[in-house]
Structure formats: structure tokens, C-alpha cells
PDB file of N, CA and C in Angstrom:
ATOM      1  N   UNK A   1      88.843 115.344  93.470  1.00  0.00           N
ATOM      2  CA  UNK A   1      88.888 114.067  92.788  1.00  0.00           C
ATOM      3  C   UNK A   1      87.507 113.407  92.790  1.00  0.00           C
ATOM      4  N   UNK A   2      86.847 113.703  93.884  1.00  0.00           N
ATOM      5  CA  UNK A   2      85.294 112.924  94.063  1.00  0.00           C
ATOM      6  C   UNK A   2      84.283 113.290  93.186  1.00  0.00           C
ATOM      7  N   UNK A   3      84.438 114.444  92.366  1.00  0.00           N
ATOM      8  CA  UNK A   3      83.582 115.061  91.337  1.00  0.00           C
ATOM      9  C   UNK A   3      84.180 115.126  90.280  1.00  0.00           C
ATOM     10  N   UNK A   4      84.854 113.612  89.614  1.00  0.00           N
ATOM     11  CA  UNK A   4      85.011 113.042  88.603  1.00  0.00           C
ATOM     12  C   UNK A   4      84.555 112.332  88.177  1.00  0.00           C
ATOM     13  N   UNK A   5      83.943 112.311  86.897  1.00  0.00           N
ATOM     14  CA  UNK A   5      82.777 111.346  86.583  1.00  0.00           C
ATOM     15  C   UNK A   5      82.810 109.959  86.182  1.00  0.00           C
ATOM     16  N   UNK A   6      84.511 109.604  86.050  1.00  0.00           N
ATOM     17  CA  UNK A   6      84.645 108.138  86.022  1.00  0.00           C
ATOM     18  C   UNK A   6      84.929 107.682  87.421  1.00  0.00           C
ATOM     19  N   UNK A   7      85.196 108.343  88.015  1.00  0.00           N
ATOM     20  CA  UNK A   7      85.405 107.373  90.055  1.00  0.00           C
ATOM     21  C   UNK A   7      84.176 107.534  90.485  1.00  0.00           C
ATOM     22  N   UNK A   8      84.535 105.901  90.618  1.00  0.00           N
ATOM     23  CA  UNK A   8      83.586 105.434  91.040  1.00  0.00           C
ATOM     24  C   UNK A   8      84.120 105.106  92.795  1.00  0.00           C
ATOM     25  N   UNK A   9      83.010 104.761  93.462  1.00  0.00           N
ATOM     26  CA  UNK A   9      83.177 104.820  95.172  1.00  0.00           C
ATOM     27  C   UNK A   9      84.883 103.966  95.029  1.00  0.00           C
ATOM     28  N   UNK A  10      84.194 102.643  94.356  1.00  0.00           N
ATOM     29  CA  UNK A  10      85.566 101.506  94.606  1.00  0.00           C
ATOM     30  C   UNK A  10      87.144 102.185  94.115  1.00  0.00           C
ATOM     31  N   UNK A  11      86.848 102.848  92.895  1.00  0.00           N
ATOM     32  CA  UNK A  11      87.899 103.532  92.043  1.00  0.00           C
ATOM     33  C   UNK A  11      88.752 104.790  93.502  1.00  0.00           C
ATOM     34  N   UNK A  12      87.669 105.271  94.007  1.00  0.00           N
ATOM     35  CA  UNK A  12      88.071 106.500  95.076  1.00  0.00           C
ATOM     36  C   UNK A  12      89.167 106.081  95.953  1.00  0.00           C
ATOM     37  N   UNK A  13      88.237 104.309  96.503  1.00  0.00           N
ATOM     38  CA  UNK A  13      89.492 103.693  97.495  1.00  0.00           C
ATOM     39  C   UNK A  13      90.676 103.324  97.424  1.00  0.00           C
ATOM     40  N   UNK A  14      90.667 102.676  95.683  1.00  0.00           N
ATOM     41  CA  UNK A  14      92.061 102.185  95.461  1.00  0.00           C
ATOM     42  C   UNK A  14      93.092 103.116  95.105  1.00  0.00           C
ATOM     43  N   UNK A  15      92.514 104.470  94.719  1.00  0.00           N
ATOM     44  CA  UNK A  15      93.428 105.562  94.191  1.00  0.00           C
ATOM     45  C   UNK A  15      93.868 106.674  95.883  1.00  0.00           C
ATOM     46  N   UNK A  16      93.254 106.735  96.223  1.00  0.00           N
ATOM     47  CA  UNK A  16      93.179 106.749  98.032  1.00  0.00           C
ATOM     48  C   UNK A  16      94.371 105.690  98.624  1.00  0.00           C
ATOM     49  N   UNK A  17      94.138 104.833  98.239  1.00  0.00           N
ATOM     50  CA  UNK A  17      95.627 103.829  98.725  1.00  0.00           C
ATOM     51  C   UNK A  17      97.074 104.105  97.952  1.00  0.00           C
ATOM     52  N   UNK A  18      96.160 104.102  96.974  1.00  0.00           N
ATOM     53  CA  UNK A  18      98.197 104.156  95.628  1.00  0.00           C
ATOM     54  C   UNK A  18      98.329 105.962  96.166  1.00  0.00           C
ATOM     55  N   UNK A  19      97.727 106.661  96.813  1.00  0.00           N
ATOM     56  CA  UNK A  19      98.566 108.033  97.286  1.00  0.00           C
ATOM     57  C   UNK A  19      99.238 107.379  98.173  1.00  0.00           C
ATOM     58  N   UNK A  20      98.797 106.344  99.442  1.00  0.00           N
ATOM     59  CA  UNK A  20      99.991 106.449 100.562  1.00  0.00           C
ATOM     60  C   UNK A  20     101.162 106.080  99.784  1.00  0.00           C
ATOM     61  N   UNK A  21     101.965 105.136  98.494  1.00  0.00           N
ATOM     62  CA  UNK A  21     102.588 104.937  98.153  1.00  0.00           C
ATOM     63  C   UNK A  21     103.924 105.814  97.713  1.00  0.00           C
ATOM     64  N   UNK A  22     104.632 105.936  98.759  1.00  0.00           N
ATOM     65  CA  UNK A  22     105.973 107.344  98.402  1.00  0.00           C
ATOM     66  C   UNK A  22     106.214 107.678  97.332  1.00  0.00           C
ATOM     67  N   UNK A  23     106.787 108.540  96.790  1.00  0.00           N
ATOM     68  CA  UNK A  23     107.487 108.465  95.535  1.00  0.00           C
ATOM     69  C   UNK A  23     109.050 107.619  95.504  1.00  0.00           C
ATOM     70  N   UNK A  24     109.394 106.790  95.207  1.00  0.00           N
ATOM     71  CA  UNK A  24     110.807 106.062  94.982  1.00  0.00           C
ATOM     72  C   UNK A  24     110.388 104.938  95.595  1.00  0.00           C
ATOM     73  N   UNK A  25     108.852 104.261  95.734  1.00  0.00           N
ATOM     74  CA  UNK A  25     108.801 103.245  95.909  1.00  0.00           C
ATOM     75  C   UNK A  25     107.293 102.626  95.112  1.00  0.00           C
ATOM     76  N   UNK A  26     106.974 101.630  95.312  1.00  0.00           N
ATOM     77  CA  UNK A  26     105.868 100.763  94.717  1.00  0.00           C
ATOM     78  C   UNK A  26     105.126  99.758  95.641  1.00  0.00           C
ATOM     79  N   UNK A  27     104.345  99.202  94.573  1.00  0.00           N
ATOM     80  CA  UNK A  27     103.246  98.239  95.779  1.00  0.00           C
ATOM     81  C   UNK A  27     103.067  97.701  94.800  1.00  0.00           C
ATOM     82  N   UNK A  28     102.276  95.945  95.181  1.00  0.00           N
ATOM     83  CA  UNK A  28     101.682  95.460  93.784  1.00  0.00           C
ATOM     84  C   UNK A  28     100.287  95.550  93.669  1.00  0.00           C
ATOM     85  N   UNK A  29      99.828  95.010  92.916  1.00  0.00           N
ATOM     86  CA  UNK A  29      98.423  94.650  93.059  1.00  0.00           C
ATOM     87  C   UNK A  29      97.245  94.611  94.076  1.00  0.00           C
ATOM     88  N   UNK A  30      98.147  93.010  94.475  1.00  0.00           N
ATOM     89  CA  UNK A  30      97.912  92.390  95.464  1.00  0.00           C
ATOM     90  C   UNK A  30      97.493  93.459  96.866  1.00  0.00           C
ATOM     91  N   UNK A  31      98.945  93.654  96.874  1.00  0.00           N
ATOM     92  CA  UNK A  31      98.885  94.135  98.353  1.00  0.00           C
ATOM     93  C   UNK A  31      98.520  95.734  98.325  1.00  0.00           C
ATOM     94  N   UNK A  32      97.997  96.499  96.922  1.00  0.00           N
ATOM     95  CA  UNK A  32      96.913  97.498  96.981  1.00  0.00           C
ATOM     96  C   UNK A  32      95.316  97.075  97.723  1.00  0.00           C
ATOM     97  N   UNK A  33      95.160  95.904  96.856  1.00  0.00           N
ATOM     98  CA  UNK A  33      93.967  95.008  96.978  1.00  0.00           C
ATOM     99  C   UNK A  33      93.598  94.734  99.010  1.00  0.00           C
ATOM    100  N   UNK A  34      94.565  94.052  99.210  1.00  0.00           N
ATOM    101  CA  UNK A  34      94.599  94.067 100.643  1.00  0.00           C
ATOM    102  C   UNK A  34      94.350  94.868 101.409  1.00  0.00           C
ATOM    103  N   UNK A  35      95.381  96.081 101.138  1.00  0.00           N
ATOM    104  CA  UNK A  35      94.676  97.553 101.413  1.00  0.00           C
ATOM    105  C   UNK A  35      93.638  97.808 102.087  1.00  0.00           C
ATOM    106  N   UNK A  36      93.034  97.899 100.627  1.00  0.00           N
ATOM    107  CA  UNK A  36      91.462  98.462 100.614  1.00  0.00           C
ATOM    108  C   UNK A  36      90.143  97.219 101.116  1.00  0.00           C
ATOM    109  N   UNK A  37      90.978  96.122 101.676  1.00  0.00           N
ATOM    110  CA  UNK A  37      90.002  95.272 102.053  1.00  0.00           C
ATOM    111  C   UNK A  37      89.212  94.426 100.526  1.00  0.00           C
ATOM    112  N   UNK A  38      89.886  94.459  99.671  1.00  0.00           N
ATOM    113  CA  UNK A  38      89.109  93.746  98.483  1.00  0.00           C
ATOM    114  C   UNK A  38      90.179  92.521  97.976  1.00  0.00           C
ATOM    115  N   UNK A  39      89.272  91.672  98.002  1.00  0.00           N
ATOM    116  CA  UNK A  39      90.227  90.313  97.426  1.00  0.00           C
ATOM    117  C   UNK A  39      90.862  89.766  96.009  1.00  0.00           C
ATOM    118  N   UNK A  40      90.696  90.921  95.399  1.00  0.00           N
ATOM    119  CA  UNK A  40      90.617  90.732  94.073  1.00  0.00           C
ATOM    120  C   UNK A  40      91.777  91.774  93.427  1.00  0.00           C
ATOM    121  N   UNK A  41      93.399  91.406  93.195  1.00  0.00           N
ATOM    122  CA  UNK A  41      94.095  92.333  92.864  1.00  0.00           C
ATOM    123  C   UNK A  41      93.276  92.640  90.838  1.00  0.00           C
ATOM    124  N   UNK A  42      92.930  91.844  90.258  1.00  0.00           N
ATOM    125  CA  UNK A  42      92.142  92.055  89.111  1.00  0.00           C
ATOM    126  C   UNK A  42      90.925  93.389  89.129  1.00  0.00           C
ATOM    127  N   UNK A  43      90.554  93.296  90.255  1.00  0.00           N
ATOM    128  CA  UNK A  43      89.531  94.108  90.146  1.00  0.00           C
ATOM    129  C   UNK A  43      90.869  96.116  90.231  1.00  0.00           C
ATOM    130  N   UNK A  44      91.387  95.759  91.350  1.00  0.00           N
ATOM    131  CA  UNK A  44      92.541  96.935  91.324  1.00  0.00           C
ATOM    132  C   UNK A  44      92.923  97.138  90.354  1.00  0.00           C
ATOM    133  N   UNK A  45      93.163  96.092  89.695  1.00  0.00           N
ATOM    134  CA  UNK A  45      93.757  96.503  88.207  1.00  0.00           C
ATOM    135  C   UNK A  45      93.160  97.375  87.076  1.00  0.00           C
ATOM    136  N   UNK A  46      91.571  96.504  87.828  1.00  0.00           N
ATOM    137  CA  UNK A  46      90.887  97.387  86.650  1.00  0.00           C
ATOM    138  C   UNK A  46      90.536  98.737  86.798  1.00  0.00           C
ATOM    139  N   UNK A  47      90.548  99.227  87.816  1.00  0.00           N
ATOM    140  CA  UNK A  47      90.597 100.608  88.725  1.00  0.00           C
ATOM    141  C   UNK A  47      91.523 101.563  88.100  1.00  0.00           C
ATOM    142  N   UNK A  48      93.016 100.102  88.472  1.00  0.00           N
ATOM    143  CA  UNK A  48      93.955 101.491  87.762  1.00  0.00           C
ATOM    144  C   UNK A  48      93.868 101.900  86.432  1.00  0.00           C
ATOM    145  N   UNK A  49      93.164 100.727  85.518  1.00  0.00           N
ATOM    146  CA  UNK A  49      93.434 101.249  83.892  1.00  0.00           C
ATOM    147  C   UNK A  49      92.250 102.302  83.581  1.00  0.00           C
ATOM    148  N   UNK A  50      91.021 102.243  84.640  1.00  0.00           N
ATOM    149  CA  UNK A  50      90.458 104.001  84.645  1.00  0.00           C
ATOM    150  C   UNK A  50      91.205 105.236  85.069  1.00  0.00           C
ATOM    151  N   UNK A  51      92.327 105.497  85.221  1.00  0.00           N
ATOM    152  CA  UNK A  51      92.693 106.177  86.040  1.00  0.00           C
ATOM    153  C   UNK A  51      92.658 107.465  85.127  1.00  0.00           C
ATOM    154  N   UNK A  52      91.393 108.146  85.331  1.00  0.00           N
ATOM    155  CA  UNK A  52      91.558 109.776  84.623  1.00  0.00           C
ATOM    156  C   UNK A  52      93.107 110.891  84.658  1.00  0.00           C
ATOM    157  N   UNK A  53      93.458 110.703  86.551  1.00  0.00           N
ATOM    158  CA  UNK A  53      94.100 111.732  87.009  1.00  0.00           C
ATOM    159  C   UNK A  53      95.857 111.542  87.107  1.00  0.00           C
ATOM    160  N   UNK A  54      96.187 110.133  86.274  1.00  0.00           N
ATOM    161  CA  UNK A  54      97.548 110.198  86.001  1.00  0.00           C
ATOM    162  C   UNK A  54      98.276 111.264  85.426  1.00  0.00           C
ATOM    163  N   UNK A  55      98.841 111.455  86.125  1.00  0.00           N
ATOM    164  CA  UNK A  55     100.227 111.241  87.109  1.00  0.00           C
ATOM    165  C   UNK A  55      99.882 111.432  89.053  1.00  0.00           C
ATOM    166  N   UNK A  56      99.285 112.092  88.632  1.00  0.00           N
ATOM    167  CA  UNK A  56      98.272 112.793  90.441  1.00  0.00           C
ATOM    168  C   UNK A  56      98.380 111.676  90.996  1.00  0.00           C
ATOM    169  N   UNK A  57      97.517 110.522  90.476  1.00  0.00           N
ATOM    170  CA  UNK A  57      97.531 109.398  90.964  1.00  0.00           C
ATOM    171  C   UNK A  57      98.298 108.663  90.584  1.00  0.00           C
ATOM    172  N   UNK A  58      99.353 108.227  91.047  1.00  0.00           N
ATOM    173  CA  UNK A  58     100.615 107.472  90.493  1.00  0.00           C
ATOM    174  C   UNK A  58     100.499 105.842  90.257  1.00  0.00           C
ATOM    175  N   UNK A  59      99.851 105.821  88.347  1.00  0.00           N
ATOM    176  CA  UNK A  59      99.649 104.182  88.633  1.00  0.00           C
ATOM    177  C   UNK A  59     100.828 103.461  88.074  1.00  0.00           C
ATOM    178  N   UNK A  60     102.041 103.982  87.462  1.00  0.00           N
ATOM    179  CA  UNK A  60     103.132 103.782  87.361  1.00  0.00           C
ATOM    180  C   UNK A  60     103.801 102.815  88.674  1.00  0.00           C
ATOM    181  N   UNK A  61     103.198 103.310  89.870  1.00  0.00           N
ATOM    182  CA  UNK A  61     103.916 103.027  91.075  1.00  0.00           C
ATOM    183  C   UNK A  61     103.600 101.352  91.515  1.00  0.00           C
ATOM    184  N   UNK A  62     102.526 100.875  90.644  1.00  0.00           N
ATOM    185  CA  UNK A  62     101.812  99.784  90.694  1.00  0.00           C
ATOM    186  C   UNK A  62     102.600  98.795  90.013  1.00  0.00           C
ATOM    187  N   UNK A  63     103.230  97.484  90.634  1.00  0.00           N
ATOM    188  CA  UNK A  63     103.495  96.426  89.508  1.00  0.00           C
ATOM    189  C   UNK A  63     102.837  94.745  89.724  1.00  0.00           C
ATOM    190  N   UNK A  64     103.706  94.212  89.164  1.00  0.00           N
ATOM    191  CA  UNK A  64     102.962  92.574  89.420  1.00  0.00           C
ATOM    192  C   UNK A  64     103.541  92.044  90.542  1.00  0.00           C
ATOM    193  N   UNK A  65     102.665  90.669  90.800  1.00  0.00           N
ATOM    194  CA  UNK A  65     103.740  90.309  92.314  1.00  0.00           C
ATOM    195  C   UNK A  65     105.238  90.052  92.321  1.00  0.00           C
ATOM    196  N   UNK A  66     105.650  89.649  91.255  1.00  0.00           N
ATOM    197  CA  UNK A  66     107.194  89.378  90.832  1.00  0.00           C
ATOM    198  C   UNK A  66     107.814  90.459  90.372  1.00  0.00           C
ATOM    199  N   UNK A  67     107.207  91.838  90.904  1.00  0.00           N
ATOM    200  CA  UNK A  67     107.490  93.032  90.518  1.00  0.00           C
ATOM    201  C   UNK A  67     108.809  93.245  89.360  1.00  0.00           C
ATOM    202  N   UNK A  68     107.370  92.747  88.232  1.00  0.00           N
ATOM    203  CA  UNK A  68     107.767  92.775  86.542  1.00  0.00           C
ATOM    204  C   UNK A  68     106.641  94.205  86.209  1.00  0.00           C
ATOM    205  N   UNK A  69     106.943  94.789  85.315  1.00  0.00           N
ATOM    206  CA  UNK A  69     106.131  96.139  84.930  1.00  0.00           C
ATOM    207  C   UNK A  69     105.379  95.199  83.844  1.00  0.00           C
ATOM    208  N   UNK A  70     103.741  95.592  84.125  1.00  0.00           N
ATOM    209  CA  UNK A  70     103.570  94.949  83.105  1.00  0.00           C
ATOM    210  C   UNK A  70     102.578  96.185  82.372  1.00  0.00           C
ATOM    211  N   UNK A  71     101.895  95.325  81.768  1.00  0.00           N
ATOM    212  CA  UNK A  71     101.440  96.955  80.637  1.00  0.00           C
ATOM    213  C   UNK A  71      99.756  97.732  81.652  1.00  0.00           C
ATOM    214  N   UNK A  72     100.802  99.324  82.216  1.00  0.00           N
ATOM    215  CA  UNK A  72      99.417  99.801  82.271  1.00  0.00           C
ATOM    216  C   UNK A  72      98.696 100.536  81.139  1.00  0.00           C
ATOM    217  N   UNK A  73      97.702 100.656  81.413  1.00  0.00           N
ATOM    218  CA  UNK A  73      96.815 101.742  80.709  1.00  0.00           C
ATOM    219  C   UNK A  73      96.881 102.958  80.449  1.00  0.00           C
ATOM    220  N   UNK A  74      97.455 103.137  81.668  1.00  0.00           N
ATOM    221  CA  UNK A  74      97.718 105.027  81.764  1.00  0.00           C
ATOM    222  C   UNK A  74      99.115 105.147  80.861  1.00  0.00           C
ATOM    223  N   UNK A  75     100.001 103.692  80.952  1.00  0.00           N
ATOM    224  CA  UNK A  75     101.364 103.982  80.527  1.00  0.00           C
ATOM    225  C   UNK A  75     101.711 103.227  79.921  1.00  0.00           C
ATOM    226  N   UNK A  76     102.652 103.319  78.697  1.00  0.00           N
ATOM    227  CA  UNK A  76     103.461 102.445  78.539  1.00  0.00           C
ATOM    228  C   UNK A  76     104.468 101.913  79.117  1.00  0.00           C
ATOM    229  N   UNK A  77     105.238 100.674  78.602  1.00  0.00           N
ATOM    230  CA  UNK A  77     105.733  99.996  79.993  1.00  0.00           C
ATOM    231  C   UNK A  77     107.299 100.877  79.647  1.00  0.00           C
ATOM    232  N   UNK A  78     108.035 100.739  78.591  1.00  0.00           N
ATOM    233  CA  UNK A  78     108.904 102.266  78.783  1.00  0.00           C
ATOM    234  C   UNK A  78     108.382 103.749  79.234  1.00  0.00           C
ATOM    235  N   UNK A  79     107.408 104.240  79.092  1.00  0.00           N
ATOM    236  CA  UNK A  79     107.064 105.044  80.250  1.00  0.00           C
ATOM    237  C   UNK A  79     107.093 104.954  81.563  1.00  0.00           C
ATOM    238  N   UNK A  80     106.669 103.722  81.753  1.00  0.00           N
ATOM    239  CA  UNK A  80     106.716 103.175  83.126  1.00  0.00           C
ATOM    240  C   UNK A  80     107.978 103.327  83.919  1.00  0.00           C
ATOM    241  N   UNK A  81     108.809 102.485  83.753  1.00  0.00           N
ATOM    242  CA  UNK A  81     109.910 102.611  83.397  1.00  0.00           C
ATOM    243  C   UNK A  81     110.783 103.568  83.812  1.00  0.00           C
ATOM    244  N   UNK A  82     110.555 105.096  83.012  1.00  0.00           N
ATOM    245  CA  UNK A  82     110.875 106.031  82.919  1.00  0.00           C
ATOM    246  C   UNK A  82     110.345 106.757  84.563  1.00  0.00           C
ATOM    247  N   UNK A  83     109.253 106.656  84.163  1.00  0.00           N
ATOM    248  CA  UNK A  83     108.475 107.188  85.725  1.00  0.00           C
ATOM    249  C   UNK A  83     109.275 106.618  86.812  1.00  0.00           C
ATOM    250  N   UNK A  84     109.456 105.304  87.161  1.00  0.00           N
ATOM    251  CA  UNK A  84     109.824 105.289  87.767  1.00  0.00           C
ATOM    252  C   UNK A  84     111.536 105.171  88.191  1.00  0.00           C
ATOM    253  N   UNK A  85     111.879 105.155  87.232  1.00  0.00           N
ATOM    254  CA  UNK A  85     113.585 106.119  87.186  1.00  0.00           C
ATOM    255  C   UNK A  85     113.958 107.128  87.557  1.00  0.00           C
ATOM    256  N   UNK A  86     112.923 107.928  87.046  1.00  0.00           N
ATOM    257  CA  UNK A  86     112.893 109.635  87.856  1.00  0.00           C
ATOM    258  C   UNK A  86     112.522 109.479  89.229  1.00  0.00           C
ATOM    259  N   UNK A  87     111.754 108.714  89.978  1.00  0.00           N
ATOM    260  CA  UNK A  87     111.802 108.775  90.971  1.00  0.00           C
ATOM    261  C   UNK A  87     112.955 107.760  91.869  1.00  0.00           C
ATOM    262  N   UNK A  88     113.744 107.677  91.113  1.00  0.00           N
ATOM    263  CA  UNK A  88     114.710 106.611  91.681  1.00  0.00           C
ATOM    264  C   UNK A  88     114.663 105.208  92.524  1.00  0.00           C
ATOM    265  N   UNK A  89     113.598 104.762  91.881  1.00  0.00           N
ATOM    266  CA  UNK A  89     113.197 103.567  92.056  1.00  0.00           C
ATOM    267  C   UNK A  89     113.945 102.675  91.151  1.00  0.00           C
ATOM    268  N   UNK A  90     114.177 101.784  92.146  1.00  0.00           N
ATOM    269  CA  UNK A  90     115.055 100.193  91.254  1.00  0.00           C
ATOM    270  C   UNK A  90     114.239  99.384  91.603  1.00  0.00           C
ATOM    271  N   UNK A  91     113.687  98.310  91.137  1.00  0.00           N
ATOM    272  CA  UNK A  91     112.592  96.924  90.990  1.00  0.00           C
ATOM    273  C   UNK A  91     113.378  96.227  91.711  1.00  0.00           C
ATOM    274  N   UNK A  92     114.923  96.032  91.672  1.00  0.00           N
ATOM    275  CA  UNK A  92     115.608  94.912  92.133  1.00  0.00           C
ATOM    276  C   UNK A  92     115.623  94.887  93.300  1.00  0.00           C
ATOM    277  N   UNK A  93     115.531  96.072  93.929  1.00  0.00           N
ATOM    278  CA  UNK A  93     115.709  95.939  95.594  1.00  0.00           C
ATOM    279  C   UNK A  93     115.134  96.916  95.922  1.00  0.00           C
ATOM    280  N   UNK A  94     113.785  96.640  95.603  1.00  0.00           N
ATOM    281  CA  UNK A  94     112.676  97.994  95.820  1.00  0.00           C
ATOM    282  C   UNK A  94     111.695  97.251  97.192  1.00  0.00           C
ATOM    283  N   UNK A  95     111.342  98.326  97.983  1.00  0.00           N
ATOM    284  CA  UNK A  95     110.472  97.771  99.057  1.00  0.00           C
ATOM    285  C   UNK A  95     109.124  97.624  98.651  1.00  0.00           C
ATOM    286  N   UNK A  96     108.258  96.560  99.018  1.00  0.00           N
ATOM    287  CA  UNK A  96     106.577  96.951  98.522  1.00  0.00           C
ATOM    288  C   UNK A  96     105.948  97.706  99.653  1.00  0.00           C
ATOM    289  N   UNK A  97     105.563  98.718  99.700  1.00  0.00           N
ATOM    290  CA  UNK A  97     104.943  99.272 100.390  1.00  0.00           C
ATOM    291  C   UNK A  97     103.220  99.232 100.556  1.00  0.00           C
ATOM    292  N   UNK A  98     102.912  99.110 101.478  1.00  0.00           N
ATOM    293  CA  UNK A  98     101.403  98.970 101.878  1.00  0.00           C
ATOM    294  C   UNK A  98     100.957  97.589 102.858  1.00  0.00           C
TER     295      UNK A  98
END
């Protein structure tokens, strides 16, 4: 992954965090952001909408703090959606992990 020419150091960390994220669960922003020690869930955001290596890197798994899907980059939000259906994730009583 490190000899990809859009990750960048910051891009490495936040995609480094959204792996600990299980499959059948999610995290938001925010508390990616926290994570990695950066205060800025905006800046994460903007990380994820580089994301070359989707699905590898699962930015599907990412939502808002009111864990509403909102539109990624890598996905549409019925993709989204979808992704995370197959992994049997429900929003309504989903844990945030991280």
C-alpha cells in the first residue's frame, strides 16, 4: 500500500485505522480522526475520498456522527448501503468502533 502514489504519510494513517474496523461494523469520522490523533474529522474525510484501494480499504465502513451514510467518493450511498448489508451491518444498532 506504501508504494502508492496517491498515499500520502497522513492518507497511510487514516486507512491504517479504517483496517482495525471489523467487517459488520463502522466508525465515524470523528472518532477515525481521534484515532489517528488528528482533530479534524474533515480532513479524514478528505483522505477517504482519495481512497485508490477500495474495497481493501473499507471506506464504506465510514459514516457521519448521527450515523447517516452520507455520500462517499469511493461509493455511492446505495452502494454504500449495499456494502454494508453484505456485511450485516444495521446503522440502527450498530456499535462505533475505534
Amino acid at each position: 500500500m506504501q508504494n502508492h502514489p496517491e498515499i500520502t504519510p497522513f492518507r497511510q494513517r487514516v486507512f491504517d485505522a479504517l483496517l482495525e474496523v471489523p467487517c459488520g461494523y463502522v466508525t465515524t469520522y470523528g472518532a477515525l480522526a481521534r484515532r489517528i490523533n488528528c482533530g479534524s474529522a474533515r480532513a479524514v474525510g478528505g483522505a477517504l475520498r482519495h481512497n485508490p484501494l477500495a474495497p481493501e480499504v473499507p471506506c464504506h465502513r465510514v459514516v457521519a456522527s448521527d450515523l447517516t451514510i452520507g455520500f462517499m467518493f469511493c461509493l455511492t450511498q446505495h452502494m454504500q448501503r449495499g456494502s454494508l448489508r453484505n456485511e450485516h451491518c444495521q446503522l440502527s444498532t450498530v456499535d462505533c468502533r475505534l
